[in-house]
Protein backbone atom coordinates (compact mmCIF):
# COMPACT_ATOMS: atom_id res chain seq x y z
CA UNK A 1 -6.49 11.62 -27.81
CA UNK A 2 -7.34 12.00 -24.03
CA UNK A 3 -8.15 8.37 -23.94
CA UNK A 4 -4.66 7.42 -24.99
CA UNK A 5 -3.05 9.78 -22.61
CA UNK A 6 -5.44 7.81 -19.58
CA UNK A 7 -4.25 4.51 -21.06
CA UNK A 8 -0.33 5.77 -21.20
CA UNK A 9 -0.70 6.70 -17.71
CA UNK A 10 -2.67 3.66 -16.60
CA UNK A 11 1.02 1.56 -18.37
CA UNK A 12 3.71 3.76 -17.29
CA UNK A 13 2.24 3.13 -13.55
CA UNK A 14 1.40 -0.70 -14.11
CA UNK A 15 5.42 -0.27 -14.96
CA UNK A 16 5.93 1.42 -11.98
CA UNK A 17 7.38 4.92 -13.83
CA UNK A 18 6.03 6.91 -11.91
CA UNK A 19 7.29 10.59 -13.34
CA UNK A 20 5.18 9.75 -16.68
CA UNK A 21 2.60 7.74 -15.19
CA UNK A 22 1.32 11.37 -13.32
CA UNK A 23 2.20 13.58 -16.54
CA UNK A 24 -0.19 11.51 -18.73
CA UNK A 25 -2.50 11.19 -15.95
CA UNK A 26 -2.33 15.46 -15.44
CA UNK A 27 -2.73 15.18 -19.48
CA UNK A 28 -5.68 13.36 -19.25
CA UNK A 29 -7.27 15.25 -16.22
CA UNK A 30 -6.77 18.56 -17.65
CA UNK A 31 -8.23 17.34 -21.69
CA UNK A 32 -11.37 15.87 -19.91
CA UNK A 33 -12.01 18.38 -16.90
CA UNK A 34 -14.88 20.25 -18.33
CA UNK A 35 -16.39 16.98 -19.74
CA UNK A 36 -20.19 16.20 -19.46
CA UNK A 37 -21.28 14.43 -16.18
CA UNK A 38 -21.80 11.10 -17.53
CA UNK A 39 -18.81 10.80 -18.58
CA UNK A 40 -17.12 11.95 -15.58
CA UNK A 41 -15.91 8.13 -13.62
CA UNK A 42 -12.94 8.13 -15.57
CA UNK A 43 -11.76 11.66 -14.85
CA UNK A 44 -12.76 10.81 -10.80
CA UNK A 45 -11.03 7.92 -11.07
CA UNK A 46 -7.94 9.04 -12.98
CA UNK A 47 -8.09 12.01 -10.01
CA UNK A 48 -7.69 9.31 -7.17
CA UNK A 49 -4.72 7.54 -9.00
CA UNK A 50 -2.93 10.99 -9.62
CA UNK A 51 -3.41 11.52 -5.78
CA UNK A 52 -2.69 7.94 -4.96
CA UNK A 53 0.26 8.07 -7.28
CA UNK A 54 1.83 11.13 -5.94
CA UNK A 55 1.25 10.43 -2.32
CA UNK A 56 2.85 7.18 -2.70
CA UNK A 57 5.92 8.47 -4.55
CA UNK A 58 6.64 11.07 -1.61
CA UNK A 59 6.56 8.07 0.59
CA UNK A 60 9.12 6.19 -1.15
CA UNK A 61 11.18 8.27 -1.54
CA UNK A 62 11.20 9.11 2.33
CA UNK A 63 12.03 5.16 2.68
CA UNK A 64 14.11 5.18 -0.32
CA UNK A 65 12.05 2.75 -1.93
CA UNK A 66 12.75 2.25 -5.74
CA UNK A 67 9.97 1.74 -8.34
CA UNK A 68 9.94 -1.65 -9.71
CA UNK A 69 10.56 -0.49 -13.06
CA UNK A 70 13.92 0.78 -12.00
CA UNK A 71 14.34 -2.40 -9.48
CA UNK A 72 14.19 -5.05 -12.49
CA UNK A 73 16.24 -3.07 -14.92
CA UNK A 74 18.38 -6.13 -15.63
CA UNK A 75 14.92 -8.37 -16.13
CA UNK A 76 15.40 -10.55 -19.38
CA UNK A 77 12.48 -10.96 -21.38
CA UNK A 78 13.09 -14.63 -21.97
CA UNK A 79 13.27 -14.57 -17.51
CA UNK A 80 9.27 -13.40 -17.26
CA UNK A 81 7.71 -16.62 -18.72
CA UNK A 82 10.71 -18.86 -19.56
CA UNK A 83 9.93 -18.75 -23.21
CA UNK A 84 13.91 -17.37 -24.79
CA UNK A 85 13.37 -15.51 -27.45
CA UNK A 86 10.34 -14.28 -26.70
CA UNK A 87 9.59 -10.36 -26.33
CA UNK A 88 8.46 -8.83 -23.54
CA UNK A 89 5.27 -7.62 -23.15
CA UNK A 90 4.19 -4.93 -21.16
CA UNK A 91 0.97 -7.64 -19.48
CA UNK A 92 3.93 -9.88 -18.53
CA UNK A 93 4.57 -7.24 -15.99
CA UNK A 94 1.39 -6.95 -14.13
């Protein structure tokens, strides 16, 4: 289950959400904090993108920059690879 929350987390900030992209990465930080020392990268590195993640979100909001989740809210699926009809997937985001 703590894998899916890193994976939700790792999405949600691909998707630039950044409210639930920290609360799954908290999730995941707080299911895996006592974990055995091999298996430790992925809570380090799930640390730095909380950090990152929250630093930058002060920071845009200062500049009142929006997410670009929030940015492409009108974005048609058919408009991310020209295929209409097509559903969007979340890799035609990245």
């Amino acid at each position: 289950m703590a894998v899916a929350h890193r994976h939700l987390a790792e999405v949600y900030d691909r998707l630039g959400n950044e409210k639930n992209a920290a609360h799954y990465y908290a999730r995941f930080i707080r299911m895996w904090r006592d974990c055995d020392p091999e298996l430790r990268p992925p809570v380090d590195s799930a640390e730095r993108a909380l950090e990152g993640l929250t630093s930058e979100t002060i920071t845009n909001r200062r500049r009142g920059v929006r997410p670009l989740a929030r940015r492409c809210h009108g974005l048609q699926a058919s408009s991310v690879n020209n295929a209409p009809g097509r559903a969007a997937r979340i890799g035609d985001f990245a």
